[in-house]
N, C-alpha and C. Protein backbone atom coordinates (compact mmCIF):
# COMPACT_ATOMS: atom_id res chain seq x y z
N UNK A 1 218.11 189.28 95.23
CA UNK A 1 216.97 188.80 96.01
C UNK A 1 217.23 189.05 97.48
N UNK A 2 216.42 189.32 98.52
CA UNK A 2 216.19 189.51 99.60
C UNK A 2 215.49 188.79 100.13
N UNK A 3 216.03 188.14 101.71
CA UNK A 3 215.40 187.37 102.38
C UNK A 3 214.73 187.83 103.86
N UNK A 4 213.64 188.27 104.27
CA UNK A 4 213.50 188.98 105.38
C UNK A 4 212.62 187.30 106.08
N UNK A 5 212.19 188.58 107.59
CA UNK A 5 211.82 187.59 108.59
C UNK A 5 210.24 187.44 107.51
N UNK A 6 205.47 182.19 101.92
CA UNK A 6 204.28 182.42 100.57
C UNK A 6 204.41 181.16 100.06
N UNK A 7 203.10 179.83 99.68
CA UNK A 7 202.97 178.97 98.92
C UNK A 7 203.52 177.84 98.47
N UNK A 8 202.73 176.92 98.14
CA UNK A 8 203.12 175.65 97.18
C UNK A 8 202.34 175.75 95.75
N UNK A 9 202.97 174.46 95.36
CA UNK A 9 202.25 174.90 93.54
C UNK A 9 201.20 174.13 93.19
N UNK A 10 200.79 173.97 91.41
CA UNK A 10 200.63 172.73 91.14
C UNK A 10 200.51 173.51 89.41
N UNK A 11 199.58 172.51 88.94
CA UNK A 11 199.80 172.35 87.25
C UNK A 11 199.11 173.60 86.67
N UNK A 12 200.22 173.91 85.84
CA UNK A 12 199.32 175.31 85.34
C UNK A 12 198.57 175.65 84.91
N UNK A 13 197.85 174.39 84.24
CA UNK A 13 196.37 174.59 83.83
C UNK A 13 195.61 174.53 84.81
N UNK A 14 195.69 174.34 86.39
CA UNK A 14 194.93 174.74 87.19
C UNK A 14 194.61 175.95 87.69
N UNK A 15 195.04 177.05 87.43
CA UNK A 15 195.91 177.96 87.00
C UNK A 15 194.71 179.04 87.42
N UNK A 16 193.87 179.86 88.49
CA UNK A 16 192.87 181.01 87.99
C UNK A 16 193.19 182.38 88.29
N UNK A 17 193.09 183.33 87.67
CA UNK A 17 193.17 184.99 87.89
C UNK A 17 191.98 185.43 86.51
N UNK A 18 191.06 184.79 86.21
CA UNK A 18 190.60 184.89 85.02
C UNK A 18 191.66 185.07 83.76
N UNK A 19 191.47 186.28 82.67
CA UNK A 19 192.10 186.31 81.31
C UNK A 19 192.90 187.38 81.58
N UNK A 20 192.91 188.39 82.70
CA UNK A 20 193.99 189.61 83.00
C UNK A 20 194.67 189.19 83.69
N UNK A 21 196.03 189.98 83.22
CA UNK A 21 197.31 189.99 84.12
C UNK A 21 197.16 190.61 85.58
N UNK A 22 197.79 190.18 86.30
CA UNK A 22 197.51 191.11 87.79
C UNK A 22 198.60 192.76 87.55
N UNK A 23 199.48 192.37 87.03
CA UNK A 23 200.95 193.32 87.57
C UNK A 23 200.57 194.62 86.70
N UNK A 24 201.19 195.53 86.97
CA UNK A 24 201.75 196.58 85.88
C UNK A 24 203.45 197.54 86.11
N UNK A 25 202.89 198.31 87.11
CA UNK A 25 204.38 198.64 87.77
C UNK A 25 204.60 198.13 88.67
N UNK A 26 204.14 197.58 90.07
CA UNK A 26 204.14 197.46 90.89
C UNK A 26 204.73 198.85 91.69
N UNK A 27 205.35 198.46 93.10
CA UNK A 27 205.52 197.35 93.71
C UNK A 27 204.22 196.25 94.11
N UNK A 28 204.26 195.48 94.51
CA UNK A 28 202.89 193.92 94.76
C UNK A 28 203.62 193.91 95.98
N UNK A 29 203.16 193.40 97.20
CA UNK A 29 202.84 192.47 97.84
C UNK A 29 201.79 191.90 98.00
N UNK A 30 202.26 190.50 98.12
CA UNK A 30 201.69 189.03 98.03
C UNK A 30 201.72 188.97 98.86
N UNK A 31 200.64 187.63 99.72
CA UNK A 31 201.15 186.40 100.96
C UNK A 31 200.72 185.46 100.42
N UNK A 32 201.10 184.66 100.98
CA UNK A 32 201.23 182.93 100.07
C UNK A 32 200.88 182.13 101.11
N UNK A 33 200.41 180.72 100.90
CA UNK A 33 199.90 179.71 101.63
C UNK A 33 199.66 178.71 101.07
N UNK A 34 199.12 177.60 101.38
CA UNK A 34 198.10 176.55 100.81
C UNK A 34 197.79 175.71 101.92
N UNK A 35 196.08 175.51 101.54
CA UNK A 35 195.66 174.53 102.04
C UNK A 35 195.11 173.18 101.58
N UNK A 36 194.89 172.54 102.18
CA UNK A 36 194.34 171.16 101.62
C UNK A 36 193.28 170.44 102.53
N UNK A 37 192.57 170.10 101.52
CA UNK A 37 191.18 169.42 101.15
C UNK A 37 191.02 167.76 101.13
N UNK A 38 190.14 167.42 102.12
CA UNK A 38 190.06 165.76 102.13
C UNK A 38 189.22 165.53 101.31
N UNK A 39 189.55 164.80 100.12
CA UNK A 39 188.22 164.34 99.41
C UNK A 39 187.62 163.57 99.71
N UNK A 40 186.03 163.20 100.00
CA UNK A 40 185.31 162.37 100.63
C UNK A 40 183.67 162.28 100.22
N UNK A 41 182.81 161.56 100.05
CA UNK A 41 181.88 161.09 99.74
C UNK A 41 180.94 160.94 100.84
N UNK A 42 180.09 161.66 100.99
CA UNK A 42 179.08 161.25 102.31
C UNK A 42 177.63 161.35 101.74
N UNK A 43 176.81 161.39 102.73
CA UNK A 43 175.32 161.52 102.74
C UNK A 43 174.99 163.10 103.48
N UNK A 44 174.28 163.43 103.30
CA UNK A 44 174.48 165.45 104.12
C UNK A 44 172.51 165.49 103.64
N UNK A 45 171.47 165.88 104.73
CA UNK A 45 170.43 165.81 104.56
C UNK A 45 170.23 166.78 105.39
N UNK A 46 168.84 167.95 104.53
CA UNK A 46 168.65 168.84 105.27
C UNK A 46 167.69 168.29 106.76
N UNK A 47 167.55 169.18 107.53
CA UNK A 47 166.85 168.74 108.69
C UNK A 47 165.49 169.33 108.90
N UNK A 48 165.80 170.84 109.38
CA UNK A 48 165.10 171.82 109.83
C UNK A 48 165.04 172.78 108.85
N UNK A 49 164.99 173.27 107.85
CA UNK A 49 165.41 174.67 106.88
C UNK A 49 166.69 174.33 106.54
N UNK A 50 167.73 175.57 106.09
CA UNK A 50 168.83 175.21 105.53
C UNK A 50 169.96 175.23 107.22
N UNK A 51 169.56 175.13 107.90
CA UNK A 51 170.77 175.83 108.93
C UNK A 51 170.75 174.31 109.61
N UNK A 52 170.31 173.41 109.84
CA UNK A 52 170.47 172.52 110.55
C UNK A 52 170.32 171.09 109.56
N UNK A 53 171.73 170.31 109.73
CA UNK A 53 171.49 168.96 108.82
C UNK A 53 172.02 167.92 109.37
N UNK A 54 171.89 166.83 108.55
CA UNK A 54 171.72 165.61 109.13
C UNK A 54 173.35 164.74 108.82
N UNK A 55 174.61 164.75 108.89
CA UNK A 55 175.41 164.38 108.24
C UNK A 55 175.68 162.48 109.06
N UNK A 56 176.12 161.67 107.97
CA UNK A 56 176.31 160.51 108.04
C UNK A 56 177.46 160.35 108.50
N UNK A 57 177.88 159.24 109.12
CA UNK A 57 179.11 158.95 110.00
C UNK A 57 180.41 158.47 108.93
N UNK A 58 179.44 157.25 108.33
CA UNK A 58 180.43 156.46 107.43
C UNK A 58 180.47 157.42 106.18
N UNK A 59 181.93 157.75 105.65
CA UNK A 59 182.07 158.12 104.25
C UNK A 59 183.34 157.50 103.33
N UNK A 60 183.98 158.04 102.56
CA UNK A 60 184.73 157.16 101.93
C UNK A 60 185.68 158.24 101.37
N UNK A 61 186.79 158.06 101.77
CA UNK A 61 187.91 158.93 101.54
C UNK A 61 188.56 158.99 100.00
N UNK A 62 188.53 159.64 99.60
CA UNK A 62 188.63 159.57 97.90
C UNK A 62 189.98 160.55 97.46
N UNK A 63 190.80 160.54 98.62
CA UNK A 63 192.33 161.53 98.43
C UNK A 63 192.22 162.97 98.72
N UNK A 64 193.03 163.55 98.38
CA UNK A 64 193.09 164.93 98.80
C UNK A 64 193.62 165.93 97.46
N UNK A 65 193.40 167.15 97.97
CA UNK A 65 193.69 168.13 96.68
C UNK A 65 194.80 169.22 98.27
N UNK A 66 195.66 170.00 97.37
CA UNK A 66 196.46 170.78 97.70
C UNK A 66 195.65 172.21 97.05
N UNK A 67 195.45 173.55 97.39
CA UNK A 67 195.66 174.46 97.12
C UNK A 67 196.61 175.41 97.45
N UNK A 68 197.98 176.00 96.41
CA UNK A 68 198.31 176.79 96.76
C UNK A 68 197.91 178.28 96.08
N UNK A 69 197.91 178.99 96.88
CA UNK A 69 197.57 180.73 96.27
C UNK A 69 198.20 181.61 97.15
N UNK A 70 198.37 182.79 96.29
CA UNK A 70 198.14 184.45 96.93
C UNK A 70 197.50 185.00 96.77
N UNK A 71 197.60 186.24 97.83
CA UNK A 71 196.46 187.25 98.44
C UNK A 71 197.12 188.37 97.98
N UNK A 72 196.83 189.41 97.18
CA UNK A 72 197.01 190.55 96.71
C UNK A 72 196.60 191.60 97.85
N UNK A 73 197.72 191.94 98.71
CA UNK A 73 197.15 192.46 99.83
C UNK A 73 196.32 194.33 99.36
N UNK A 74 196.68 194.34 98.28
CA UNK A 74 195.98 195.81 98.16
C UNK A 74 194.95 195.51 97.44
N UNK A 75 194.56 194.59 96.19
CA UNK A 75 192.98 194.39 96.14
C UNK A 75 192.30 193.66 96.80
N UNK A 76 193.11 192.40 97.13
CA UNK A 76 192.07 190.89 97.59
C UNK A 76 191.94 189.95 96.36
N UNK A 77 192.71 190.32 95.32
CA UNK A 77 192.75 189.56 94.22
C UNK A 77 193.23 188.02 94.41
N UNK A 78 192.83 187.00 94.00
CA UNK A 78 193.34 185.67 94.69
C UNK A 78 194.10 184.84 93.33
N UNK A 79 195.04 184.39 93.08
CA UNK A 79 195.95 183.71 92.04
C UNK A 79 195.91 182.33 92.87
N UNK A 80 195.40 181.21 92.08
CA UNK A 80 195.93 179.75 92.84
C UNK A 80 196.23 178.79 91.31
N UNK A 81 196.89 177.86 92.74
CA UNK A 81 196.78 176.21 92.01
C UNK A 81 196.14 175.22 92.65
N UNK A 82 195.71 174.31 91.81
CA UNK A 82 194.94 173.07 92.94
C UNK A 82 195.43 171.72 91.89
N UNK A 83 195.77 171.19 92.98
CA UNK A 83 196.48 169.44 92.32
C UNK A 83 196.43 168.44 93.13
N UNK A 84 197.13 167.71 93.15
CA UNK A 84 197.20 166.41 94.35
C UNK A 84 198.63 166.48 95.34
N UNK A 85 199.57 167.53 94.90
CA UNK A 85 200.72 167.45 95.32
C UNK A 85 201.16 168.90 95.78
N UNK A 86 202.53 168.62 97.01
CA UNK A 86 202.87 169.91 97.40
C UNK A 86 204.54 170.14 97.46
N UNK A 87 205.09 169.29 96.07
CA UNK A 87 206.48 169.28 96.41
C UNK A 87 207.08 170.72 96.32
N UNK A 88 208.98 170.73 95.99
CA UNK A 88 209.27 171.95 95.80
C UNK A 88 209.34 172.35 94.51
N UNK A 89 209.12 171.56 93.47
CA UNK A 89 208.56 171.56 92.22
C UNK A 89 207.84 172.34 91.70
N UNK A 90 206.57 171.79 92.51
CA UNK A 90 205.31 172.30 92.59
C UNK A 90 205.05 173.99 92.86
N UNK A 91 205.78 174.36 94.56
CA UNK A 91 205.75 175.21 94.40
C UNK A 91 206.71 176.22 93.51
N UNK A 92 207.75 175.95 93.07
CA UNK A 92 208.65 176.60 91.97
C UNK A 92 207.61 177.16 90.36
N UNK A 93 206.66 175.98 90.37
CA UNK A 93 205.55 175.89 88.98
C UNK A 93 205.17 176.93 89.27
N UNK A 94 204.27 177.23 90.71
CA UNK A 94 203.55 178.20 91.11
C UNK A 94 204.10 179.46 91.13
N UNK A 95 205.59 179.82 91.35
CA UNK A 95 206.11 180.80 91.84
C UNK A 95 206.36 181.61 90.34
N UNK A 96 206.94 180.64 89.19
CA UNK A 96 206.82 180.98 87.81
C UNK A 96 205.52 181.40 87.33
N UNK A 97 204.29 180.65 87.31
CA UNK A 97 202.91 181.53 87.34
C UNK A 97 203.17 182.75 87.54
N UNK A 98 203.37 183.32 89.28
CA UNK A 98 203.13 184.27 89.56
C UNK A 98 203.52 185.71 89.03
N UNK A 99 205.08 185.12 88.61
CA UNK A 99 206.18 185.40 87.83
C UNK A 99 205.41 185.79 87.05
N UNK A 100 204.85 185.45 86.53
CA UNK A 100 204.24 186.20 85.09
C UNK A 100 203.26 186.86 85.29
N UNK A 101 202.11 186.83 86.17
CA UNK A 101 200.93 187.18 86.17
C UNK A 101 201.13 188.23 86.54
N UNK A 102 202.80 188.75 87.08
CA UNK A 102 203.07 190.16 87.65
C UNK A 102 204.38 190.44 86.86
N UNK A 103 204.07 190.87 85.70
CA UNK A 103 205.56 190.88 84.62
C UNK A 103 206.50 191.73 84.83
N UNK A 104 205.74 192.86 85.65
CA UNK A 104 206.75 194.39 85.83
C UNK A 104 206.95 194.78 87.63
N UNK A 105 207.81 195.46 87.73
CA UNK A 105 208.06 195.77 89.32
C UNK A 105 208.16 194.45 90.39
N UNK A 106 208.60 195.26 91.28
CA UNK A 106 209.19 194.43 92.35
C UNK A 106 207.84 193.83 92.96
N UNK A 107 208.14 192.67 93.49
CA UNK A 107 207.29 191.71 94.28
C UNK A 107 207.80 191.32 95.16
N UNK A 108 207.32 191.58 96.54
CA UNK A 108 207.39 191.34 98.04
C UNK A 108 206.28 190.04 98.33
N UNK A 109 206.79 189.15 98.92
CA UNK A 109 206.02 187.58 98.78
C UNK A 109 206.36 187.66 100.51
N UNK A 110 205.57 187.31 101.26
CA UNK A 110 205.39 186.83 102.90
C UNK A 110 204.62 185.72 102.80
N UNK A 111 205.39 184.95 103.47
CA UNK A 111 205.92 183.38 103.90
C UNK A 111 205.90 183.18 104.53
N UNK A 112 205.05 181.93 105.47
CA UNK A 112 205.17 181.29 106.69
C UNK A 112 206.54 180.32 106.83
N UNK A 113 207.16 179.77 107.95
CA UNK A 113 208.56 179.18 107.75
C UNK A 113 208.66 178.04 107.95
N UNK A 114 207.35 177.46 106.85
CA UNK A 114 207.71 176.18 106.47
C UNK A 114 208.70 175.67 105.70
N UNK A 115 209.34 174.43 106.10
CA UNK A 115 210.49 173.97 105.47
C UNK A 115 210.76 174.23 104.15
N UNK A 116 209.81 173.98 103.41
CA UNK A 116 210.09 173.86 102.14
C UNK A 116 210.33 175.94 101.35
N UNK A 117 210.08 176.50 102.14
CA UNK A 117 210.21 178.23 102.07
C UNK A 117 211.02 178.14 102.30
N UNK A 118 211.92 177.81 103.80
CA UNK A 118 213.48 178.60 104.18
C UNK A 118 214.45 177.51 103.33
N UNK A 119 214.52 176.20 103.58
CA UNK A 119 215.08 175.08 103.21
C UNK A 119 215.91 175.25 101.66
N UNK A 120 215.47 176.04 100.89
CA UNK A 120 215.70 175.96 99.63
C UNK A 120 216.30 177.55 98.89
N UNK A 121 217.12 177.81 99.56
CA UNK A 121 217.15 178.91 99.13
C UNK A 121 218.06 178.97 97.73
N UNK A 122 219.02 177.80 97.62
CA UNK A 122 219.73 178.14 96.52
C UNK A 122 218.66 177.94 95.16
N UNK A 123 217.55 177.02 95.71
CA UNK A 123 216.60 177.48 94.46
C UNK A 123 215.75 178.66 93.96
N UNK A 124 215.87 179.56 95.23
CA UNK A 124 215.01 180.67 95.30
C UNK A 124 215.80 181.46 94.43
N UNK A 125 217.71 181.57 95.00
CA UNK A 125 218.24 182.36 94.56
C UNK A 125 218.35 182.13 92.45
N UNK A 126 218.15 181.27 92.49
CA UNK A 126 218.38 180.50 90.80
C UNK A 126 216.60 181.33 90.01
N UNK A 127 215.72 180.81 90.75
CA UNK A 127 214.49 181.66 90.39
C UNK A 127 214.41 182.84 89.79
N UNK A 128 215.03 183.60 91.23
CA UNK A 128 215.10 184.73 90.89
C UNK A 128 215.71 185.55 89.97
N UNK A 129 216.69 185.02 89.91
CA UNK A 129 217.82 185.53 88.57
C UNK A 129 217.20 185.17 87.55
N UNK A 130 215.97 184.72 87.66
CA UNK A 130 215.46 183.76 86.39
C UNK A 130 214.29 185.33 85.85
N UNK A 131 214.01 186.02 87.20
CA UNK A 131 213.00 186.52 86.68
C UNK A 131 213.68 188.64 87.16
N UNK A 132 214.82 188.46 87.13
CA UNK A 132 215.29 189.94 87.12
C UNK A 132 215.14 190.17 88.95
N UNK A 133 215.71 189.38 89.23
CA UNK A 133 215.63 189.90 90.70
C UNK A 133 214.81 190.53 91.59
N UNK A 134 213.16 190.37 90.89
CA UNK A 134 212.27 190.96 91.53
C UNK A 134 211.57 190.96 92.43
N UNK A 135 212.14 189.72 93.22
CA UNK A 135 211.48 189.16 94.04
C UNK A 135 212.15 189.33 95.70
N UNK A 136 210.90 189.36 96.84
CA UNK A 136 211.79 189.89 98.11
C UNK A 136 210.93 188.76 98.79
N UNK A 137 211.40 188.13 99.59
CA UNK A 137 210.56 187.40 100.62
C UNK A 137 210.70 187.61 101.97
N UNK A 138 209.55 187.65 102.65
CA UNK A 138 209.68 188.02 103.92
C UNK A 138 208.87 186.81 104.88
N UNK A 139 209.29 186.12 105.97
CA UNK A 139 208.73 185.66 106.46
C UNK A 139 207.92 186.27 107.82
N UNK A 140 206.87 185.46 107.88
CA UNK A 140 206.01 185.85 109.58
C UNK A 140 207.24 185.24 110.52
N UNK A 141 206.66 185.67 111.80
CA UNK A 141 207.14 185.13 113.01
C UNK A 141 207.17 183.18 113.31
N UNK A 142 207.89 183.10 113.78
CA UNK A 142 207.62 181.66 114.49
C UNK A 142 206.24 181.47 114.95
N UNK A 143 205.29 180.00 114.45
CA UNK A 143 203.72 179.93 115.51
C UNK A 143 203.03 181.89 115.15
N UNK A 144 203.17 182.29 114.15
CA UNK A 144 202.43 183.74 113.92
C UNK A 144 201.85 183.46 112.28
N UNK A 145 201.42 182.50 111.70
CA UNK A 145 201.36 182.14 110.44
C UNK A 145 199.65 183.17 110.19
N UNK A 146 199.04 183.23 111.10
CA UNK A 146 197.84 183.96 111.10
C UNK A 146 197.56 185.01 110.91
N UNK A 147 198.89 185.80 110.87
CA UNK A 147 199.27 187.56 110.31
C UNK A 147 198.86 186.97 108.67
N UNK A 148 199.42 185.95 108.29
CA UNK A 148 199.62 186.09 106.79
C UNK A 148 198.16 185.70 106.30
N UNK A 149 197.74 187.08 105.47
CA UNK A 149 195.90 187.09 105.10
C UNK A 149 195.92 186.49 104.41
N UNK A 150 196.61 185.26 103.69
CA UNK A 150 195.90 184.01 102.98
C UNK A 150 195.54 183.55 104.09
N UNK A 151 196.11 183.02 104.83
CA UNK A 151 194.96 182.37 105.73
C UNK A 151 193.48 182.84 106.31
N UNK A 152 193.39 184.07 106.46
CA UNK A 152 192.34 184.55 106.68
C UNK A 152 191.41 184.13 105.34
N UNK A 153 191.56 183.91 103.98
CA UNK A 153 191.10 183.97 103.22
C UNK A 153 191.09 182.51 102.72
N UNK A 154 191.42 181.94 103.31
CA UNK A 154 191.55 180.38 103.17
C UNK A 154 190.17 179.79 104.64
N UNK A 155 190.26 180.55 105.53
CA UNK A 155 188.82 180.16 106.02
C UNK A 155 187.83 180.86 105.32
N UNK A 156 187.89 181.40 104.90
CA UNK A 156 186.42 181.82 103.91
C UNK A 156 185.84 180.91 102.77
N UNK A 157 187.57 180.20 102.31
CA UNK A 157 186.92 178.81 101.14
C UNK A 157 186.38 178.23 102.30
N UNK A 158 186.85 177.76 103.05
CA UNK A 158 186.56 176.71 103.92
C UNK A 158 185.28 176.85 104.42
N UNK A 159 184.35 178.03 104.71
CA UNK A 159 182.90 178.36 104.59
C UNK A 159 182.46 178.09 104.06
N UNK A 160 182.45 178.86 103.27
CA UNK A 160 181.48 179.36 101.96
C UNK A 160 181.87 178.00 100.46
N UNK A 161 182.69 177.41 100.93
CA UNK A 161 183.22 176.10 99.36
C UNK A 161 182.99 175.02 100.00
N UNK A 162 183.66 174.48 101.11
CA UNK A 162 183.88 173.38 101.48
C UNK A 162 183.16 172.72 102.77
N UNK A 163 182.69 173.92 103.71
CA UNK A 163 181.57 173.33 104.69
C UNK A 163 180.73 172.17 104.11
N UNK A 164 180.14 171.06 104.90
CA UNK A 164 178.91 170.71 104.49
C UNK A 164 178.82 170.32 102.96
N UNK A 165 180.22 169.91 102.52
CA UNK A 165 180.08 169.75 100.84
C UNK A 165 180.52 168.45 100.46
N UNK A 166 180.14 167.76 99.65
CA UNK A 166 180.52 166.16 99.23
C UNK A 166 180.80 166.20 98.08
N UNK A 167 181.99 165.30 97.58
CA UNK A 167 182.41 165.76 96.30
C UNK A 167 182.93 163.83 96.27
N UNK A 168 182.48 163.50 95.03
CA UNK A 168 182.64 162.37 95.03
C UNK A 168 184.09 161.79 94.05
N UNK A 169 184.22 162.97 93.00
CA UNK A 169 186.07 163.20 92.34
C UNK A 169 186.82 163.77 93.21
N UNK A 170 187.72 163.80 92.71
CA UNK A 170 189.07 165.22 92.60
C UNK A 170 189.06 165.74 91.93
N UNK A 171 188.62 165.49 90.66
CA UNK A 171 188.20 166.77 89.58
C UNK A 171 187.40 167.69 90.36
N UNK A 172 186.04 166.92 90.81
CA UNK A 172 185.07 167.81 91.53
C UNK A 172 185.61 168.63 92.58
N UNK A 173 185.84 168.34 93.78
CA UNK A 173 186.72 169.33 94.13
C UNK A 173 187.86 170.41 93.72
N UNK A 174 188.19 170.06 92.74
CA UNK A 174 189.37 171.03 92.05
C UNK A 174 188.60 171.94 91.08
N UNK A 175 187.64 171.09 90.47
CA UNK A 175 186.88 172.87 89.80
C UNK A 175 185.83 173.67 90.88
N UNK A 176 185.45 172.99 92.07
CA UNK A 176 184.53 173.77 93.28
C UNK A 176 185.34 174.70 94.00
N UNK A 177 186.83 174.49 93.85
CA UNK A 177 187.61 175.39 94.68
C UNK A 177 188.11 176.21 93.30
N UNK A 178 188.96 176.17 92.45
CA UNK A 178 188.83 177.08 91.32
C UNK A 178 187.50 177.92 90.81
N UNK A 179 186.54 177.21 91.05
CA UNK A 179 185.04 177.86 90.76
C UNK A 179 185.35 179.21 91.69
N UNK A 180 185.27 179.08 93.27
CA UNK A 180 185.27 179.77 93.94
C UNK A 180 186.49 180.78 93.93
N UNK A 181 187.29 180.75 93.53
CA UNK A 181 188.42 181.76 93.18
C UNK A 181 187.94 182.52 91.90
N UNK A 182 187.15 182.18 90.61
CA UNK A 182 186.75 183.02 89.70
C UNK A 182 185.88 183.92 90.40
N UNK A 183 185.11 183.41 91.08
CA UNK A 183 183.89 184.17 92.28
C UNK A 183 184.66 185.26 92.91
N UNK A 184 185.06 184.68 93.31
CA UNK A 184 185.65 185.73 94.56
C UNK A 184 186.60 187.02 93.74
N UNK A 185 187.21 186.86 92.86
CA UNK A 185 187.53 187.69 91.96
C UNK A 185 187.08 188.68 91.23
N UNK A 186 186.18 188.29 91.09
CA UNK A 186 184.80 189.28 90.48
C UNK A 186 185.05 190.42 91.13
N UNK A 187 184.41 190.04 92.53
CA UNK A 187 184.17 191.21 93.59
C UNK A 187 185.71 191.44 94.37
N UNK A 188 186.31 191.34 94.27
CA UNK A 188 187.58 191.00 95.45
C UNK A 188 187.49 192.31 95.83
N UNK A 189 188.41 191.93 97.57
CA UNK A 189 188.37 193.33 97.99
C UNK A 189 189.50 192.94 98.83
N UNK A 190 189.93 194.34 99.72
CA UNK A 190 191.25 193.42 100.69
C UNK A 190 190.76 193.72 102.02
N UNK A 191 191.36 193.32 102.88
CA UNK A 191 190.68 192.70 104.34
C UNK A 191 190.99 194.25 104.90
N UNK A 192 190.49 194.84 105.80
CA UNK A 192 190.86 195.96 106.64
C UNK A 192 191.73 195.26 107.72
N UNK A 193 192.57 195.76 107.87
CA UNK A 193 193.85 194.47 108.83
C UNK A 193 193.49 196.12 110.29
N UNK A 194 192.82 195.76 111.19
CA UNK A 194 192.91 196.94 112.32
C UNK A 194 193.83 195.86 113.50
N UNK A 195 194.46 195.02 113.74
CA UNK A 195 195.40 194.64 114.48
C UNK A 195 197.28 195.46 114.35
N UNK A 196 197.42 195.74 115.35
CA UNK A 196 198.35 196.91 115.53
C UNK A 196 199.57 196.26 116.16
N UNK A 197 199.40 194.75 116.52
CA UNK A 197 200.69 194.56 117.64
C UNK A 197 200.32 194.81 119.12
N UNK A 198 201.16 194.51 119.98
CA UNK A 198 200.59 194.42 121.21
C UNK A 198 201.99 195.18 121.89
N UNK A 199 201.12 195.92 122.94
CA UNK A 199 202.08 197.07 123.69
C UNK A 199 203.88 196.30 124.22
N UNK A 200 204.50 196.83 123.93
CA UNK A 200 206.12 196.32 124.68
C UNK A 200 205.92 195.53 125.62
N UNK A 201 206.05 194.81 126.57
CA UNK A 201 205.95 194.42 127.72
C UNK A 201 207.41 193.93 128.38
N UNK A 202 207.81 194.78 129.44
CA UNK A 202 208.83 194.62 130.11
C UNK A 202 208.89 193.84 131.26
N UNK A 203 209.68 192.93 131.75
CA UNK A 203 210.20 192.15 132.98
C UNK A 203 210.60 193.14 134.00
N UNK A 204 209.75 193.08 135.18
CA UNK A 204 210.67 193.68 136.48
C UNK A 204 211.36 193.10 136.77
């Protein structure tokens, strides 16, 4: 395994890529992330047409959901989990998923350098041996977590799923954000990345 400069988990029946495997030969790179979701209960009334509404002050906090996933940087293909939790467990559950959903060739995983990513490596290294050494991780920069296109693709749930949305479970939220990963799958595509880095800049 290789550690250069990806995700949390949850239960595998939360589990979406539809009924196909992602992998074949590879090589894959992945980026990994997760975000999380306040569950909450409000009132939301249209106003004017659909673009302008009326939202209520008081609501009622009903817990939170974790999503972790990857971004298949050459289709846009999206693999997640959604649960209530983000231990190292959790993400280990997730990392075994992935493990499988990509059975053959090497997998390159980029990682933001949250604790629970660098912190643990003798579990990474145990993983890996678990799954033929196929695995390479690379992390972003320090404060640069925004290179890594799950996030880019994690404001798009946050549009298009979770704007303006009231969900009165955690079930409900956990199949509205899985809903939206079967969706987005359908069509997936991968982001055109035209950011290049920024010129040298030297000290006189």
């Amino acid at each position: 395994m290789s550690f250069g400069s990806f995700g949390r988990a949850l239960n595998p029946r939360s589990r979406r890529f539809g009924s196909k495997r992602l992998g074949s030969d590879g090589p894959w790179v992945v980026t990994g992330g997760a975000s999380f979701g306040v569950l909450f209960s409000c009132s939301c009334a249209s106003v004017l047409g659909s673009t302008l509404r009326r939202r209520e002050l008081e609501y009622i906090r009903r817990g939170t959901q974790s999503l972790i996933a990857s971004f298949e940087v050459a289709t846009g293909k999206v693999f997640g989990h959604c649960g209530p939790t983000r231990t190292g467990d959790d993400l280990e559950a997730f990392m075994d998923d992935l493990a499988a959903a990509y059975p053959r060739g090497n997998i390159h995983v980029i990682w933001d350098n949250l604790n629970i990513h660098r912190a643990m490596r003798s579990r990474w290294d145990a993983f890996n041996e678990r799954h033929g050494d196929r695995f390479h991780f690379h992390f972003t920069p320090l404060h640069a977590s925004w290179v890594n296109q799950v996030e880019l693709w994690f404001g798009i749930l946050a549009r298009r799923c979770l704007r303006n949305a009231s969900f009165q479970s955690a079930e409900g939220l956990r199949q509205a954000v899985l809903g939206f990963i079967d969706e987005w799958n359908v069509d997936a595509h991968p982001f055109r990345w035209t950011f290049t880095g920024y010129p040298l800049q030297v000290g006189e």
